[in-house]
Protein backbone atom coordinates (compact mmCIF):
# COMPACT_ATOMS: atom_id res chain seq x y z
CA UNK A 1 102.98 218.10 167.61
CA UNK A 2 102.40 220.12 170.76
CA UNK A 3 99.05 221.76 171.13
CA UNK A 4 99.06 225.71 171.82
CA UNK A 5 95.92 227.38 173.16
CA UNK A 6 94.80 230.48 171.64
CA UNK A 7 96.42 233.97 172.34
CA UNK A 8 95.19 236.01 175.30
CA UNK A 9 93.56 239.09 173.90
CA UNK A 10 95.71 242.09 173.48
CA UNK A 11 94.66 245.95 173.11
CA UNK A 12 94.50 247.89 171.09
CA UNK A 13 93.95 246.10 167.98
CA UNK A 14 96.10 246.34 165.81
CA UNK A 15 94.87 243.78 162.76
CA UNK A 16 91.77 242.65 161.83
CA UNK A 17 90.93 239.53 159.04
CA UNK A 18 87.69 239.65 157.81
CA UNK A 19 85.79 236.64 156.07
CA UNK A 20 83.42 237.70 153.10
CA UNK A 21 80.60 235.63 152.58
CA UNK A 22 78.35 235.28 155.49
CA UNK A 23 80.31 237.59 157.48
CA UNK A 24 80.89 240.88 155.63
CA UNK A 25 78.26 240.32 152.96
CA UNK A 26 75.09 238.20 152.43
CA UNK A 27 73.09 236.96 149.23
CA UNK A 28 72.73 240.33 147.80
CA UNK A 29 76.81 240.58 148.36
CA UNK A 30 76.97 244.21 149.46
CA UNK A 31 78.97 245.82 152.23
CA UNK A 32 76.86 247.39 154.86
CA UNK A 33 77.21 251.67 155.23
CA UNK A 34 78.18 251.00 158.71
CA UNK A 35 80.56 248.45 158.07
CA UNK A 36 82.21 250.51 155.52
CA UNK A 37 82.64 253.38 157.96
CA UNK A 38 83.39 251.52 160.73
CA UNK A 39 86.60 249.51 158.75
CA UNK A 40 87.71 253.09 156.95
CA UNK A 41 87.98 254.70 160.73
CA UNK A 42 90.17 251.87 161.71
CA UNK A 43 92.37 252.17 158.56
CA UNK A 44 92.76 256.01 159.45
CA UNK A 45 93.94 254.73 162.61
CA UNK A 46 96.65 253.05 161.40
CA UNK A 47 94.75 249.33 161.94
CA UNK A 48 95.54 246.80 159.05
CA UNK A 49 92.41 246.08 157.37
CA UNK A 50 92.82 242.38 155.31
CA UNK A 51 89.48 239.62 154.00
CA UNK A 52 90.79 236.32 154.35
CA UNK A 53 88.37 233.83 152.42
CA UNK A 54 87.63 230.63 150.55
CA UNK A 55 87.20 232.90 147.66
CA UNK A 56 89.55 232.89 144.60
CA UNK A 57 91.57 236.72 145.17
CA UNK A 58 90.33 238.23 141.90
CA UNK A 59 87.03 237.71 143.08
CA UNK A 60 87.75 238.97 146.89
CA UNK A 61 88.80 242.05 145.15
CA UNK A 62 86.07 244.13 144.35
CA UNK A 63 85.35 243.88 148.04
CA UNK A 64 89.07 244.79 149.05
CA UNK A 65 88.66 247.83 146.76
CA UNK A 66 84.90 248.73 148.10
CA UNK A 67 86.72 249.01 151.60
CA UNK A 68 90.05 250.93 150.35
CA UNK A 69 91.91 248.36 151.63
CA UNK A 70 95.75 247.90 150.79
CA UNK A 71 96.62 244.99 152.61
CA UNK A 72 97.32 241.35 151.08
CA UNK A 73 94.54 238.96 150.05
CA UNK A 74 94.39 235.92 151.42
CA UNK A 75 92.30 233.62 149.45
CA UNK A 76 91.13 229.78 148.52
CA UNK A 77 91.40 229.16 152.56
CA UNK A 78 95.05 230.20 152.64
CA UNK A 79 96.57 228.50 149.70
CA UNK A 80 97.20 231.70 148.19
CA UNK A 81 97.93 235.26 149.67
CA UNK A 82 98.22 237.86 146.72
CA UNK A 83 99.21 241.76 147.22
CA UNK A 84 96.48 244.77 146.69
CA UNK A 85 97.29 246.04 143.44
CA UNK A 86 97.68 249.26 142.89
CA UNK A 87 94.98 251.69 142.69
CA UNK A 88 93.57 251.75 138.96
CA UNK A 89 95.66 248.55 137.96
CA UNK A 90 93.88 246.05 135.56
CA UNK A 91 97.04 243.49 136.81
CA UNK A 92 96.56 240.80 139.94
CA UNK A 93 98.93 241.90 142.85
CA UNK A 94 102.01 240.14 143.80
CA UNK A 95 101.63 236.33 144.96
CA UNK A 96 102.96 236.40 147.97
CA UNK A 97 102.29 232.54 149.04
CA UNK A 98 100.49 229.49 146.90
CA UNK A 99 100.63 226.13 148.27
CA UNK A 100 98.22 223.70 145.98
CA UNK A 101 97.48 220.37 146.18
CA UNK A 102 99.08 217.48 144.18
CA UNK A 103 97.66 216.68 140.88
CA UNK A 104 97.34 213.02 141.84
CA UNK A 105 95.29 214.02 144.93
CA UNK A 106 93.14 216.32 143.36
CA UNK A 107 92.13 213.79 140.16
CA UNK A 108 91.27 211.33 143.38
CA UNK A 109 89.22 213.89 145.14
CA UNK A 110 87.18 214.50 142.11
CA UNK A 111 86.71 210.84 142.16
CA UNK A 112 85.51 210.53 144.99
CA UNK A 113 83.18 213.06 145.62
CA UNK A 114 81.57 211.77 142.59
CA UNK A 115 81.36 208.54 144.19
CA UNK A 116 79.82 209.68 147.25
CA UNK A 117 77.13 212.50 145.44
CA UNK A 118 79.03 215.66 145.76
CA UNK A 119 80.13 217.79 141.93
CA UNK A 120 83.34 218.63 142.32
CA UNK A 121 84.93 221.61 140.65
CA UNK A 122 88.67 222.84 140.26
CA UNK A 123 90.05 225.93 141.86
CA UNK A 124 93.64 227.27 140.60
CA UNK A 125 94.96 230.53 140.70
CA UNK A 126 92.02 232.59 139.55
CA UNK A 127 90.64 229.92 137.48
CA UNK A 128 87.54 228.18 137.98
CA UNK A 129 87.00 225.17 136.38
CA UNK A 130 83.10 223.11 136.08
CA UNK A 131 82.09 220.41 134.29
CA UNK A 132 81.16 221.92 130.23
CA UNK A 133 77.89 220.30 130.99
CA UNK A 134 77.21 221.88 134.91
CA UNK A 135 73.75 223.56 134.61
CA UNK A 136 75.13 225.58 137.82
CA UNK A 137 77.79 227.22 135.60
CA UNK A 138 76.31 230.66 134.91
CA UNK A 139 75.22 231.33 138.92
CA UNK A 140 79.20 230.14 139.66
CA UNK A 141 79.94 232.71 137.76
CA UNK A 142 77.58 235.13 138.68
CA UNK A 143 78.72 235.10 142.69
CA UNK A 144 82.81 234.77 141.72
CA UNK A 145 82.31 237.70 139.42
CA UNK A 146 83.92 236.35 136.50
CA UNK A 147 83.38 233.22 133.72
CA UNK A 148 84.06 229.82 135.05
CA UNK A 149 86.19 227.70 132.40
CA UNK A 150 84.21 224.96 130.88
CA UNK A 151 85.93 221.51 130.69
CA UNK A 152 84.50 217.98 128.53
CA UNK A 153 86.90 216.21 131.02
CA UNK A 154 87.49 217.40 134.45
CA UNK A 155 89.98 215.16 135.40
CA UNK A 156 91.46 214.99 132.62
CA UNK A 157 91.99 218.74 133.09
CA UNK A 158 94.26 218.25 135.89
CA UNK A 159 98.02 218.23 134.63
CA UNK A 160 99.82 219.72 137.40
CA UNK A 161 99.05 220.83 141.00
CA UNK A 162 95.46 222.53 141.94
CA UNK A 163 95.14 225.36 144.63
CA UNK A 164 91.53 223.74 145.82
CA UNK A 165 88.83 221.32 144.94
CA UNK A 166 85.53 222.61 145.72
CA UNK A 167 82.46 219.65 145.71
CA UNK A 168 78.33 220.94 146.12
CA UNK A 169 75.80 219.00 147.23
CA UNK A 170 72.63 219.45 148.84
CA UNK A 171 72.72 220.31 152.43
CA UNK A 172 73.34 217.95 154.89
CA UNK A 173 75.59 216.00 152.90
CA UNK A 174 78.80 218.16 152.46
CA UNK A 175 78.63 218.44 156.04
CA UNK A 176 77.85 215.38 156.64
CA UNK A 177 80.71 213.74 154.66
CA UNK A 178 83.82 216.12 156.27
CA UNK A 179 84.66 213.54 158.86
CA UNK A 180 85.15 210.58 156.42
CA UNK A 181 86.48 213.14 154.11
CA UNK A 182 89.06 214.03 156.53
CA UNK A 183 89.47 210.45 157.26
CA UNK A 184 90.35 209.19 153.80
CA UNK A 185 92.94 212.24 153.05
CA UNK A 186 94.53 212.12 155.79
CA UNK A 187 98.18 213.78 155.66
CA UNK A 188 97.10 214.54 151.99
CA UNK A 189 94.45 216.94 151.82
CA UNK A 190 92.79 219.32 154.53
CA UNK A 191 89.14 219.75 154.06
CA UNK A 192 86.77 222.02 155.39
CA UNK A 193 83.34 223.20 154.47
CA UNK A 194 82.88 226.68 153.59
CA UNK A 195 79.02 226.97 153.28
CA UNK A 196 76.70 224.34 154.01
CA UNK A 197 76.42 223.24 149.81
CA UNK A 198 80.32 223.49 149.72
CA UNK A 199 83.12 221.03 150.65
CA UNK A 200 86.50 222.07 150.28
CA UNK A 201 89.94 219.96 149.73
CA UNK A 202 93.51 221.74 150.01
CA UNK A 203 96.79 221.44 150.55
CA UNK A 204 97.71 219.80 153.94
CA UNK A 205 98.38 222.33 156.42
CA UNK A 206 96.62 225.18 154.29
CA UNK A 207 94.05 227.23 156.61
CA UNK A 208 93.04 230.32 157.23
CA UNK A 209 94.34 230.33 160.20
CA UNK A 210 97.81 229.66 158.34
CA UNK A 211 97.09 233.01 156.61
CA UNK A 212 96.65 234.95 159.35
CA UNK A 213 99.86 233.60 161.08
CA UNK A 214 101.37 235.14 157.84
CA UNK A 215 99.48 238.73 157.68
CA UNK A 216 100.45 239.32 161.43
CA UNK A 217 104.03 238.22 160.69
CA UNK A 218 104.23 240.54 157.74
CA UNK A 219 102.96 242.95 159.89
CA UNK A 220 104.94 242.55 162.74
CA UNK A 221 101.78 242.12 165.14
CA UNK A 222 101.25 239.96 168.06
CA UNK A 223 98.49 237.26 167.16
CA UNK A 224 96.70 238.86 170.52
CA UNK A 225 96.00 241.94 169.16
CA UNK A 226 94.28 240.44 165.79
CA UNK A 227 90.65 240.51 165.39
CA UNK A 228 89.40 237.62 162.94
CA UNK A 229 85.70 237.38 162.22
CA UNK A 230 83.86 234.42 160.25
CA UNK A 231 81.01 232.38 159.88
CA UNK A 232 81.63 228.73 159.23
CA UNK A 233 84.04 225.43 159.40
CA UNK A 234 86.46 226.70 157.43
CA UNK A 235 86.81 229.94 159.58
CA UNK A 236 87.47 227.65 162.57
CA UNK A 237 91.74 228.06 162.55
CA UNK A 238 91.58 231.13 162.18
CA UNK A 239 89.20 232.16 165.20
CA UNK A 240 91.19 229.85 167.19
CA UNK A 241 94.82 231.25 165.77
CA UNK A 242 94.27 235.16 167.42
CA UNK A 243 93.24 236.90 170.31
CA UNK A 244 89.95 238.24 169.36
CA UNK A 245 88.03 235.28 167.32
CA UNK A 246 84.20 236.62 166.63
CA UNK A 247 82.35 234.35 165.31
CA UNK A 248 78.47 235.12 163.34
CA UNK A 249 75.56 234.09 165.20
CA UNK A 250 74.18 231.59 162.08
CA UNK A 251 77.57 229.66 162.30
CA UNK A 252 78.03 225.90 163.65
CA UNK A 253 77.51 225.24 166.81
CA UNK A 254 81.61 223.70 166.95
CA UNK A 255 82.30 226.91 165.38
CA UNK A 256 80.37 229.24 167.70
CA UNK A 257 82.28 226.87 171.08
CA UNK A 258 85.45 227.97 169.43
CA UNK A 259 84.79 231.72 169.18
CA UNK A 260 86.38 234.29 172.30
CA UNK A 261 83.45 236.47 170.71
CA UNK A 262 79.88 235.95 168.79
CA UNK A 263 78.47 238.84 166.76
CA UNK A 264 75.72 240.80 166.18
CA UNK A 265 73.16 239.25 162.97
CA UNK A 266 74.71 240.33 159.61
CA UNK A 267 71.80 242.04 158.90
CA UNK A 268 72.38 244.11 162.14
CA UNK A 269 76.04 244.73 160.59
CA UNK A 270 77.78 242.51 163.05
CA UNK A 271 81.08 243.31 161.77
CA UNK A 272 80.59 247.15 162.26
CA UNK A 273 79.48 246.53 165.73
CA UNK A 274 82.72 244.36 166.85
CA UNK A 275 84.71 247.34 165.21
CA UNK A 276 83.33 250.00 166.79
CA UNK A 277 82.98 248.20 170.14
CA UNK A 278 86.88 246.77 170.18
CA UNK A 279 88.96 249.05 167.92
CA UNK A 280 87.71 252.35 167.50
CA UNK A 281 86.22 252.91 170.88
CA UNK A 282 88.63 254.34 173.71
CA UNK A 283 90.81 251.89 175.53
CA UNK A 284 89.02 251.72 178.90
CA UNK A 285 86.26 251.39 176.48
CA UNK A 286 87.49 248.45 174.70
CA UNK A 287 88.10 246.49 177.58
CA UNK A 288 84.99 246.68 179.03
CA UNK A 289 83.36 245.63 175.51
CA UNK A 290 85.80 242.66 175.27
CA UNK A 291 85.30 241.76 179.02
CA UNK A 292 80.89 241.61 178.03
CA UNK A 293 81.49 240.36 174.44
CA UNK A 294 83.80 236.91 176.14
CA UNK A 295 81.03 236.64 179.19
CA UNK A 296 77.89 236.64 176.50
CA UNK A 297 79.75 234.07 174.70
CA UNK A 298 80.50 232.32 177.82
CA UNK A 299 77.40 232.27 178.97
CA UNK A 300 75.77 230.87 175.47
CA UNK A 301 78.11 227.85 175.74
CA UNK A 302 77.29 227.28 178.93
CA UNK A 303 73.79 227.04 177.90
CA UNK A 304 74.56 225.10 174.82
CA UNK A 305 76.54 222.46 177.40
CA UNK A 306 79.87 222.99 175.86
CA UNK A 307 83.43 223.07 177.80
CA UNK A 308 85.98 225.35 177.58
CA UNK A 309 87.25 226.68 174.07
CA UNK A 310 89.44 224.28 172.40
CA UNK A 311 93.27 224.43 171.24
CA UNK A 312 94.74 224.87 168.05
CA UNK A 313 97.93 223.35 166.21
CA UNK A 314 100.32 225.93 165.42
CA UNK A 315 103.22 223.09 164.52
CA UNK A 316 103.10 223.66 160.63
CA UNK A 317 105.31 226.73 159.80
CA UNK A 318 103.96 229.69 158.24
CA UNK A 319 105.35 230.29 154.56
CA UNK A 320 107.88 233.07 153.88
């Protein structure tokens, strides 16, 4: 499949996809005062405003709603993209897009992340599904905002197709296990890590970067003129897939080489920084911000040793 480099940056900007943990919030999971300002100014001028995250979408959405935001969801790494709901609606939005994994490749995922040290957990729709005897179950629950389901047999539990397996372990090891992970599933699974406890396994060909291909289609906008902004592997397509990629100054090294961008600390409000900078300020403005922001980043990859940024696949189409 032929290789496409990323999308020369276009102004103004007209879209920007937002990853949640790490990026928008930290451990205490609140939004920032200046990030909040900073993404309702860019809604007010007319920018689409949409978190794209590894997150299940009912628990994205008390972030979407924080912000005011009305554009789709995209959540679980792109397996599913779900609408806003309306304002004051108790309902899920429409699903737009779900693409899960096989039932026979999630029971042997679960397997073998067992085998290899890792606790595996199910992910579909906005289920979440542990172990009955997972002494993690309550703090689960606690950060996705709602009760995890409680299963005697987790692979037993899996009758039909799953939108993601998510395994913990202790840091190094999910990180340290994505290559043979990748390896081993091969045309069956994609796998990322989205935090360094947290191995992921979807559908092949699901990414974030898959979901943003489908906002800015929706959208009608020109993947040039899309800021993205994340913090770790599994924010890697998408940085790669747009124009403006930012990535957090705590992510991976392979992940920081990738970025056009690198923000400001979250605790400075990074993301409210990059918005001010590149969408709200005036267009001669803007350039000159996107002109330092790529040379900074240049210049730290240069000191880090590493080439030029690297392609992305765009060959897998982009669900209707």
């Amino acid at each position: 499949m032929p290789i496409v480099r990323s999308p020369d940056p276009i102004l103004p900007i007209e879209l920007i996809a937002l990853d949640i943990d790490g990026t928008l919030v930290g451990d205490e999971l609140e939004i920032g005062p200046r990030t909040r300002a900073a993404v309702h100014a860019a809604r007010r001028n007319g920018v689409v405003v949409s978190l794209v995250t590894g997150r299940m979408v009912s628990s994205a959405l008390r972030f979407a709603r924080e912000l005011e935001l009305d554009a789709p969801i995209v959540g679980y790494q792109g397996a599913i993209i779900r609408a806003m709901p309306a304002s004051g609606s108790k309902r899920l939005g429409r699903l737009f897009v779900h693409t899960p994994l096989r039932a026979d490749v999630a029971r042997e995922i679960v397997s073998w992340t067992r085998s290899v040290g890792l606790d595996p957990h199910l992910n579909h729709l906005e289920r979440f599904i542990v172990r009955s005897d997972d002494p993690r179950a309550d703090d689960y629950s606690a950060f996705m905002g709602s009760d995890a389901d409680l299963a005697q047999d987790l692979l037993a539990s899996i009758r039909h197709g799953v939108s993601k397996v998510m395994a913990a372990g202790e840091p190094p090891l999910p990180v340290d296990l994505l290559a043979s992970a990748r390896e081993r599933f091969a045309g069956r699974a994609d796998v990322t890590v989205s935090h360094p406890r947290f191995i992921e396994f979807v559908a092949p060909g699901v990414s974030k970067g898959r979901g943003v291909r489908w906002l800015a289609r929706r959208h009608g906008i020109k993947l040039g003129a899309v800021l993205a902004v994340g913090d770790q592997w599994n924010d890697l397509e998408m940085l790669l897939e747009v124009g403006h990629g930012a990535a957090m100054p705590t992510a991976p090294v392979e992940v920081l080489d990738a970025a056009r961008y690198i923000a400001r600390p979250l605790a400075e409000e990074g993301v409210a920084s990059l918005i001010e900078s590149l969408v709200l300020a005036s267009p001669a403005e803007a350039r000159t911000a996107a002109t330092r922001l790529a040379a900074e980043a240049d210049v730290s990859r240069a000191a880090r040793g590493a080439g030029a940024r690297p392609a992305v696949d765009r060959a897998e189409p982009v669900p209707a």
